[in-house]
PDB file of N, CA and C in Angstrom:
ATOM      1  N   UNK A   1      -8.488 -13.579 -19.179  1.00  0.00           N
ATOM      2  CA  UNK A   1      -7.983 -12.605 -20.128  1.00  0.00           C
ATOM      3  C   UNK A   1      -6.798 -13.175 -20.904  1.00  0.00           C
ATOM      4  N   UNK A   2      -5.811 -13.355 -20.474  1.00  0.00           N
ATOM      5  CA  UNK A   2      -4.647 -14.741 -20.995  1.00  0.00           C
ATOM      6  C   UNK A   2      -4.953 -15.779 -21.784  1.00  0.00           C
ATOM      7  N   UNK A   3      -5.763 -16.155 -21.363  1.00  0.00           N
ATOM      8  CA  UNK A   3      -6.051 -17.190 -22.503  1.00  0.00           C
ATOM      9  C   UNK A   3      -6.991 -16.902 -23.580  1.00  0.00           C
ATOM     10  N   UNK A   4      -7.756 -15.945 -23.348  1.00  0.00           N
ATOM     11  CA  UNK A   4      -8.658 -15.485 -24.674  1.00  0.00           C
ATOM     12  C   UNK A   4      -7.359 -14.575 -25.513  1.00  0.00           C
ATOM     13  N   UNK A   5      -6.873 -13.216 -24.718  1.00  0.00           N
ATOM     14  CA  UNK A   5      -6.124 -12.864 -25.885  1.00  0.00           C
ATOM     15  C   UNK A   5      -5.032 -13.720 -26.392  1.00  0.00           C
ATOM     16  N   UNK A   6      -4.226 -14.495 -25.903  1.00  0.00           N
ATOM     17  CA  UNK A   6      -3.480 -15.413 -26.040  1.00  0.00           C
ATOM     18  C   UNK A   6      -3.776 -16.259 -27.478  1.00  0.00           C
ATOM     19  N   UNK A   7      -5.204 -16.479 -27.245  1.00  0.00           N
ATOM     20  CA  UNK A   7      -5.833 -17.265 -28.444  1.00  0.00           C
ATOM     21  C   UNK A   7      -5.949 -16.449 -29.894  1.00  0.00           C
ATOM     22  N   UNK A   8      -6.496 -15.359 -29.184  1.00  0.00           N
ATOM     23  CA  UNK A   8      -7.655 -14.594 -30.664  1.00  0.00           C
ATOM     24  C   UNK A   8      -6.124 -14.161 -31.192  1.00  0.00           C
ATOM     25  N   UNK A   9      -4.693 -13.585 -30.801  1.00  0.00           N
ATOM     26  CA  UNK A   9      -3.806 -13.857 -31.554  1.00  0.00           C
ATOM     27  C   UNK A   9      -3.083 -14.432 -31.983  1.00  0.00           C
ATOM     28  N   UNK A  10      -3.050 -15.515 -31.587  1.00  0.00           N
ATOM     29  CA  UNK A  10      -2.527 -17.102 -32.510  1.00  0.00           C
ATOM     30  C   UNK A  10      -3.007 -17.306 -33.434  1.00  0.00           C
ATOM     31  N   UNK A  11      -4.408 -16.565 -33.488  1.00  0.00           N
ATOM     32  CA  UNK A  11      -5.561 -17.483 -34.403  1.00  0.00           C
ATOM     33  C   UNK A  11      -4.951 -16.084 -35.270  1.00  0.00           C
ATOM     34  N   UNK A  12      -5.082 -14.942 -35.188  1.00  0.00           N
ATOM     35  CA  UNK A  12      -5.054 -14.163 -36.250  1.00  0.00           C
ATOM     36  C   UNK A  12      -3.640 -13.855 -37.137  1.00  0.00           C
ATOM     37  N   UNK A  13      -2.548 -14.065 -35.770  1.00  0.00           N
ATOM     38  CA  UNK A  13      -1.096 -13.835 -36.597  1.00  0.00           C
ATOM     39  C   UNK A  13      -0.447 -14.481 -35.726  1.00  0.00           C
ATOM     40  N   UNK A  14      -0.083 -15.704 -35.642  1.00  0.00           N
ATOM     41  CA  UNK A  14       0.986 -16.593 -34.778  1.00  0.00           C
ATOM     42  C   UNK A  14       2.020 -15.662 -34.409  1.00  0.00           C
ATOM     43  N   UNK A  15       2.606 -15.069 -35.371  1.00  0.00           N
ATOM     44  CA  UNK A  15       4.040 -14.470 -35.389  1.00  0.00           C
ATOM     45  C   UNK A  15       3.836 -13.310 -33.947  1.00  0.00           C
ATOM     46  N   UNK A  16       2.964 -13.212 -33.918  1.00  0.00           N
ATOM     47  CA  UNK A  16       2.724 -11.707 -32.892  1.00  0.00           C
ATOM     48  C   UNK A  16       3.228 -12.456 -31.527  1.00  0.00           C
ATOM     49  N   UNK A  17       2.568 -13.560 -30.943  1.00  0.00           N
ATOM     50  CA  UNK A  17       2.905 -14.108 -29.705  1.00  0.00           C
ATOM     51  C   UNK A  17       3.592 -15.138 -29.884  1.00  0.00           C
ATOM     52  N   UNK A  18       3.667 -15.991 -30.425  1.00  0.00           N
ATOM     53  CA  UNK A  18       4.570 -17.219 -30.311  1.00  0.00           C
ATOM     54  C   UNK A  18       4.785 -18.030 -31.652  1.00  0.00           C
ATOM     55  N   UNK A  19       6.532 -17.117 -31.851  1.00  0.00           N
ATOM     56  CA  UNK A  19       7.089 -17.386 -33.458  1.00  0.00           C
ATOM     57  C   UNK A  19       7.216 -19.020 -33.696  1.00  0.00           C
ATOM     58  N   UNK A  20       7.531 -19.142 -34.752  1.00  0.00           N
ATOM     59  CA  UNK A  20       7.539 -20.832 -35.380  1.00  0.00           C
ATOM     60  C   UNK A  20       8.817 -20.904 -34.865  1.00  0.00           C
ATOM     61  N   UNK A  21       9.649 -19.905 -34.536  1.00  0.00           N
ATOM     62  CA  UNK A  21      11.328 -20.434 -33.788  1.00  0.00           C
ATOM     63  C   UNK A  21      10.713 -21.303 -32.532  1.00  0.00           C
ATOM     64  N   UNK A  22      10.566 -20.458 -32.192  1.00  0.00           N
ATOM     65  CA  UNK A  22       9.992 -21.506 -30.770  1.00  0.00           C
ATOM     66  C   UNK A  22       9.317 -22.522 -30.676  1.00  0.00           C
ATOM     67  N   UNK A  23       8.980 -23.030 -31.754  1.00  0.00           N
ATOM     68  CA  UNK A  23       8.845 -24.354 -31.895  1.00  0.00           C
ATOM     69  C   UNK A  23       9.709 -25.894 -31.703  1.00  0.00           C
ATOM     70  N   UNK A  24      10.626 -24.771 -31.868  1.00  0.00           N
ATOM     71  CA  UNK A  24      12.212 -25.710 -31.551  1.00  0.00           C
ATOM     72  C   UNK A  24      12.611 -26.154 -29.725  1.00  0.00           C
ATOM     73  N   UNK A  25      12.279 -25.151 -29.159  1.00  0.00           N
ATOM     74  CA  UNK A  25      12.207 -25.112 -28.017  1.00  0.00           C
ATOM     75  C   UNK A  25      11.389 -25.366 -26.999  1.00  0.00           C
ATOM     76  N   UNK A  26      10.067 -25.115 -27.549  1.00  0.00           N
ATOM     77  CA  UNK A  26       8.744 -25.331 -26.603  1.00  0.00           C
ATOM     78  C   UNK A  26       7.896 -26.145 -27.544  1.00  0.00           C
ATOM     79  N   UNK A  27       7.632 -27.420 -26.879  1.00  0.00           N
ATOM     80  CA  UNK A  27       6.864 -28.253 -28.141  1.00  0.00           C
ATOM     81  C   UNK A  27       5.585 -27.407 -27.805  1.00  0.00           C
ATOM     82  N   UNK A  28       4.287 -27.631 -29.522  1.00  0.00           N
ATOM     83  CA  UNK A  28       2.948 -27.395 -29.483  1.00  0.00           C
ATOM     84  C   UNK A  28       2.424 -27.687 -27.995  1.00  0.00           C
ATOM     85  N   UNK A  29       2.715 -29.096 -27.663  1.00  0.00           N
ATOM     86  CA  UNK A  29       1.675 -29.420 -26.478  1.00  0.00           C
ATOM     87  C   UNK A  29       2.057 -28.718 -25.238  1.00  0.00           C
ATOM     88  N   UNK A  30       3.058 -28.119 -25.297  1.00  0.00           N
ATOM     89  CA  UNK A  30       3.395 -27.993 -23.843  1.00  0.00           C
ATOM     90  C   UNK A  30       2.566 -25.990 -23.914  1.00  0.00           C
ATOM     91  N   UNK A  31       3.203 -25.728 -25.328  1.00  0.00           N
ATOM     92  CA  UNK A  31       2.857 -23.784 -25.612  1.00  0.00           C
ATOM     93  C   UNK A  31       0.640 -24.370 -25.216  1.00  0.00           C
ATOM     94  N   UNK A  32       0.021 -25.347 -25.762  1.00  0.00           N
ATOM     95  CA  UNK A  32      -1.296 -25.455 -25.485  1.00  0.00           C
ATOM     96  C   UNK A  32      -1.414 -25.557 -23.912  1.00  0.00           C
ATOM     97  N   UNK A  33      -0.201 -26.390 -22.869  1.00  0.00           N
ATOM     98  CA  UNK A  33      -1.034 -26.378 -21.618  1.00  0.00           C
ATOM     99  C   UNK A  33      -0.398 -25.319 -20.980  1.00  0.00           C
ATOM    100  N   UNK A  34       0.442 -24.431 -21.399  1.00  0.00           N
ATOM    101  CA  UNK A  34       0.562 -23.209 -20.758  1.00  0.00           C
ATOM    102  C   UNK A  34      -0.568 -22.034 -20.694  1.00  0.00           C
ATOM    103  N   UNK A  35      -1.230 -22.411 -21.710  1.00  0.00           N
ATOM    104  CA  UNK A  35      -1.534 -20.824 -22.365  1.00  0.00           C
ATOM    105  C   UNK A  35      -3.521 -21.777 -21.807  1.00  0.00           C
ATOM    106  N   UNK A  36      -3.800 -22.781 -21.883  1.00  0.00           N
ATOM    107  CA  UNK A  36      -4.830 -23.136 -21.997  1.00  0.00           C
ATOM    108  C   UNK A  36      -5.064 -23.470 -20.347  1.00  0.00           C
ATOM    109  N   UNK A  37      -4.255 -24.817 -19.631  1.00  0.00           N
ATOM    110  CA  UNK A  37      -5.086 -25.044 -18.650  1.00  0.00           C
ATOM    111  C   UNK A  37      -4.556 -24.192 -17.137  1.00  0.00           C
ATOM    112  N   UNK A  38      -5.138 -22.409 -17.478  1.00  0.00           N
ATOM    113  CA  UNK A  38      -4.991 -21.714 -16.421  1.00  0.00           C
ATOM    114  C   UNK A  38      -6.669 -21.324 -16.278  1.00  0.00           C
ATOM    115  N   UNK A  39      -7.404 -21.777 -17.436  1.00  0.00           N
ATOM    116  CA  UNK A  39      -8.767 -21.402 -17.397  1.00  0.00           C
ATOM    117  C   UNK A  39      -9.368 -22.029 -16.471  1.00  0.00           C
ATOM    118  N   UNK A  40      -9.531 -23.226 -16.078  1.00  0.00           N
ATOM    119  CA  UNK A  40     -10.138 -23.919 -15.070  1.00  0.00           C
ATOM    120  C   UNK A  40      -9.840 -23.396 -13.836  1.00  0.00           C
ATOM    121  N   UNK A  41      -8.746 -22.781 -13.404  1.00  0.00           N
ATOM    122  CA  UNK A  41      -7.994 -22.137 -11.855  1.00  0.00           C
ATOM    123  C   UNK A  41      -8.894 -20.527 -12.181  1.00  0.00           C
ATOM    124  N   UNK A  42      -8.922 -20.388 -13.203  1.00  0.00           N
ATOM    125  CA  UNK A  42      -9.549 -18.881 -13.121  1.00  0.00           C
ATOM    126  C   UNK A  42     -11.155 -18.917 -13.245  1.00  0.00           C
ATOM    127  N   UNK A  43     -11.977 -20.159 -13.576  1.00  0.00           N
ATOM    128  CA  UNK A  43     -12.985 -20.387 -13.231  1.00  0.00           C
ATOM    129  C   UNK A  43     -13.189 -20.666 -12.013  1.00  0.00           C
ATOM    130  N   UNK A  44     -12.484 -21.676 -11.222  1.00  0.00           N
ATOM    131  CA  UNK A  44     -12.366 -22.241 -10.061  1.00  0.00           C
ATOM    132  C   UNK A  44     -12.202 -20.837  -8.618  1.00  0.00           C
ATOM    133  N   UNK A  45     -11.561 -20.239  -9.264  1.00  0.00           N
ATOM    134  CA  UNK A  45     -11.023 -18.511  -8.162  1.00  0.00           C
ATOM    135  C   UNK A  45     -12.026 -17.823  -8.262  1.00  0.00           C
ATOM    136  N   UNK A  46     -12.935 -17.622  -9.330  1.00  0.00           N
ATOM    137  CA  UNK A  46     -14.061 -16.209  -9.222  1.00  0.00           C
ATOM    138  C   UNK A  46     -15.231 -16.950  -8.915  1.00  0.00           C
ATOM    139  N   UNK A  47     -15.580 -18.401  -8.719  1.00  0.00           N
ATOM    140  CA  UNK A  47     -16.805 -18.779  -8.357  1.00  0.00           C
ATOM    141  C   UNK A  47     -16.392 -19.017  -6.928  1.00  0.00           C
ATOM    142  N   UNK A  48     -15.476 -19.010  -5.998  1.00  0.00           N
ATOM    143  CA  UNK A  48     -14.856 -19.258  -4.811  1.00  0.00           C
ATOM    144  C   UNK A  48     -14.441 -18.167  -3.935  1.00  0.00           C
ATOM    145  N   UNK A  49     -13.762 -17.408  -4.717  1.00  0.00           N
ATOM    146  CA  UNK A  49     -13.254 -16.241  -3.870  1.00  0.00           C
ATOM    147  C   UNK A  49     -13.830 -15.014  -3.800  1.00  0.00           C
ATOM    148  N   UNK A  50     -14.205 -14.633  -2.605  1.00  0.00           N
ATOM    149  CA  UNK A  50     -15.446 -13.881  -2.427  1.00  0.00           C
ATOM    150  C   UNK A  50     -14.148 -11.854  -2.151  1.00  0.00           C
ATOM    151  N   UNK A  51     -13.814 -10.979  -3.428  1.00  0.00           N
ATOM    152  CA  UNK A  51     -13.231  -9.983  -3.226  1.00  0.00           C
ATOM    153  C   UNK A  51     -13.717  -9.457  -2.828  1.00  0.00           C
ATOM    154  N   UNK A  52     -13.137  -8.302  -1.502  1.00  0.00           N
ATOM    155  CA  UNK A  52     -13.607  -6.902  -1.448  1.00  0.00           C
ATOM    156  C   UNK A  52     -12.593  -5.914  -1.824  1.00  0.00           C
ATOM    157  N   UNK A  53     -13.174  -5.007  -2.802  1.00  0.00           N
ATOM    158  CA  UNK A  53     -12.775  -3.886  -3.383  1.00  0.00           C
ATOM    159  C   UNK A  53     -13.136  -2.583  -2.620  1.00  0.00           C
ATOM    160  N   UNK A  54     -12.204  -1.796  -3.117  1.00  0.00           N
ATOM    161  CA  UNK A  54     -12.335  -0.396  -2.671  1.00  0.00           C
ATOM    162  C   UNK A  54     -13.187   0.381  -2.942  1.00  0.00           C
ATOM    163  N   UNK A  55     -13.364   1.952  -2.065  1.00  0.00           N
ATOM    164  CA  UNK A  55     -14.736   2.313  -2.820  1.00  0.00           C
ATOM    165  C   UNK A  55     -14.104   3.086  -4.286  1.00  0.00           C
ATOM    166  N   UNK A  56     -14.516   3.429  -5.275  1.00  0.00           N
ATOM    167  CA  UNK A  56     -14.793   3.730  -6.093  1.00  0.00           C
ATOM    168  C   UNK A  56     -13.758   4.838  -6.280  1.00  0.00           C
ATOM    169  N   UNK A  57     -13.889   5.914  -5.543  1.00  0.00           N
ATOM    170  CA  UNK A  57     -12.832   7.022  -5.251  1.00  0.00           C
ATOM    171  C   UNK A  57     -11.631   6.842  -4.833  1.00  0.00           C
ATOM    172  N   UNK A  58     -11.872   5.912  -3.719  1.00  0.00           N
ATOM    173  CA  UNK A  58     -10.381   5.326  -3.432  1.00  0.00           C
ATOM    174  C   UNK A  58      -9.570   4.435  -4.320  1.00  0.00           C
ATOM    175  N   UNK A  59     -10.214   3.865  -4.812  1.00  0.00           N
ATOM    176  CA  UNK A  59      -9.521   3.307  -6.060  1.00  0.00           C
ATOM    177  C   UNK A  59      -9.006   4.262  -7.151  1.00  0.00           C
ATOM    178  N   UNK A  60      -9.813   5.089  -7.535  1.00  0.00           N
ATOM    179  CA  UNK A  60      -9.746   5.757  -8.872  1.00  0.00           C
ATOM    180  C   UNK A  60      -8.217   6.442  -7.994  1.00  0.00           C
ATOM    181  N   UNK A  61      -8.078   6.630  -6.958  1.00  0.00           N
ATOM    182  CA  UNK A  61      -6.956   7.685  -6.771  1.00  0.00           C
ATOM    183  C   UNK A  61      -5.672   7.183  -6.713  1.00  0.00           C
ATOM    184  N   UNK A  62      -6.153   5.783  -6.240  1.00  0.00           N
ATOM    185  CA  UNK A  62      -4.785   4.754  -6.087  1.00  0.00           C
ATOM    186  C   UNK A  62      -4.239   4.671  -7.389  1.00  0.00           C
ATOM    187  N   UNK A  63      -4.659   4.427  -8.249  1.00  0.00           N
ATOM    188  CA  UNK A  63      -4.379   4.381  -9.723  1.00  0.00           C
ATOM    189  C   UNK A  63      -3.892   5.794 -10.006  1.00  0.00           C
ATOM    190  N   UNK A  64      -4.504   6.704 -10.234  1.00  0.00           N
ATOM    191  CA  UNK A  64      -4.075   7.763 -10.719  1.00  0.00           C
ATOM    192  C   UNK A  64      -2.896   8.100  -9.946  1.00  0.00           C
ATOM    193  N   UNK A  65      -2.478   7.889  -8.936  1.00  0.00           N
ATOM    194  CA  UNK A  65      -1.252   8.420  -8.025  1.00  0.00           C
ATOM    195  C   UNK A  65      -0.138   6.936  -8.523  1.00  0.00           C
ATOM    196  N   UNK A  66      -0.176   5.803  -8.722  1.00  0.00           N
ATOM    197  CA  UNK A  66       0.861   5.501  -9.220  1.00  0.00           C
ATOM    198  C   UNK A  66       1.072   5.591 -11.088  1.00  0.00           C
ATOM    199  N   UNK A  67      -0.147   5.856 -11.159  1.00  0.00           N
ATOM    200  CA  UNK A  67       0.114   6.235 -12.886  1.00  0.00           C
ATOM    201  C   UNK A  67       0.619   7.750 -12.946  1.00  0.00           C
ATOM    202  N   UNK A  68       0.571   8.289 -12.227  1.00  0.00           N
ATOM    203  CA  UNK A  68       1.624   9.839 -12.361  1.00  0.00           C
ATOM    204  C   UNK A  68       2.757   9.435 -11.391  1.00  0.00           C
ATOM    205  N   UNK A  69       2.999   8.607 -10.489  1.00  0.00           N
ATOM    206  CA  UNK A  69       4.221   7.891  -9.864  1.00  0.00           C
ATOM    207  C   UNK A  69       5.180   7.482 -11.231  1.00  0.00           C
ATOM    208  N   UNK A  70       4.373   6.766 -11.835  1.00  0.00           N
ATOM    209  CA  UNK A  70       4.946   5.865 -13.202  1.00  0.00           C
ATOM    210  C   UNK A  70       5.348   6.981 -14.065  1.00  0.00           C
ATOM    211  N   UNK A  71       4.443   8.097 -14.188  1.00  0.00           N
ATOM    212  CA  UNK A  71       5.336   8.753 -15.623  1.00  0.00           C
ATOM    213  C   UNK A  71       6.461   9.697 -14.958  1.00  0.00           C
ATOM    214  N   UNK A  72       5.867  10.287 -13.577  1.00  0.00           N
ATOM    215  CA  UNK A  72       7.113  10.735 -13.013  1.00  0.00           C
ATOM    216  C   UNK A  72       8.766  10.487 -12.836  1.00  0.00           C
ATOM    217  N   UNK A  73       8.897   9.098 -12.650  1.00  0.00           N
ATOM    218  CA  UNK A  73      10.070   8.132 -12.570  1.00  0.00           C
ATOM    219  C   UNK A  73      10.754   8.044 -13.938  1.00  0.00           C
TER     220      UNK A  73
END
C-alpha cells in the first residue's frame, strides 16, 4: 500500500508527499530506496506468513469499540 500510494502521488503532484525542499536534505536516491525497496519484504511476508484472523464479528466489534474509544477521547 506505501509504495503504490507513495508513487501514484509523486507521479500526480510531488508537492503533496515529498516537496522539492527536501531535496536539500534527502537525496532522490535515498527518498527512491525508502519509499521503493519495502516491496520485496512485503512480497516476501504474505507469500510466508501464514495469518490467522478473527471471526468476522469479532473483528467488526474490535474496530467499532476503539473507533468510538477514538471519538470519545
Amino acid at each position: 500500500f506505501v509504495v503504490s500510494m507513495f508513487w501514484a502521488l509523486y507521479l500526480y503532484d510531488r508537492e503533496l508527499v515529498y516537496p522539492k525542499l527536501l531535496d536539500n536534505f534527502i537525496p532522490p536516491w535515498l527518498n527512491h530506496g525508502m519509499h521503493t525497496t519495502v516491496l520485496p519484504f512485503i512480497i516476501i511476508e504474505m507469500r510466508t506468513t501464514h495469518h490467522q484472523y478473527p471471526s468476522r464479528i469479532c473483528g467488526l466489534a474490535t474496530v467499532c469499540t476503539f473507533s468510538i474509544g477514538y471519538i470519545l477521547w
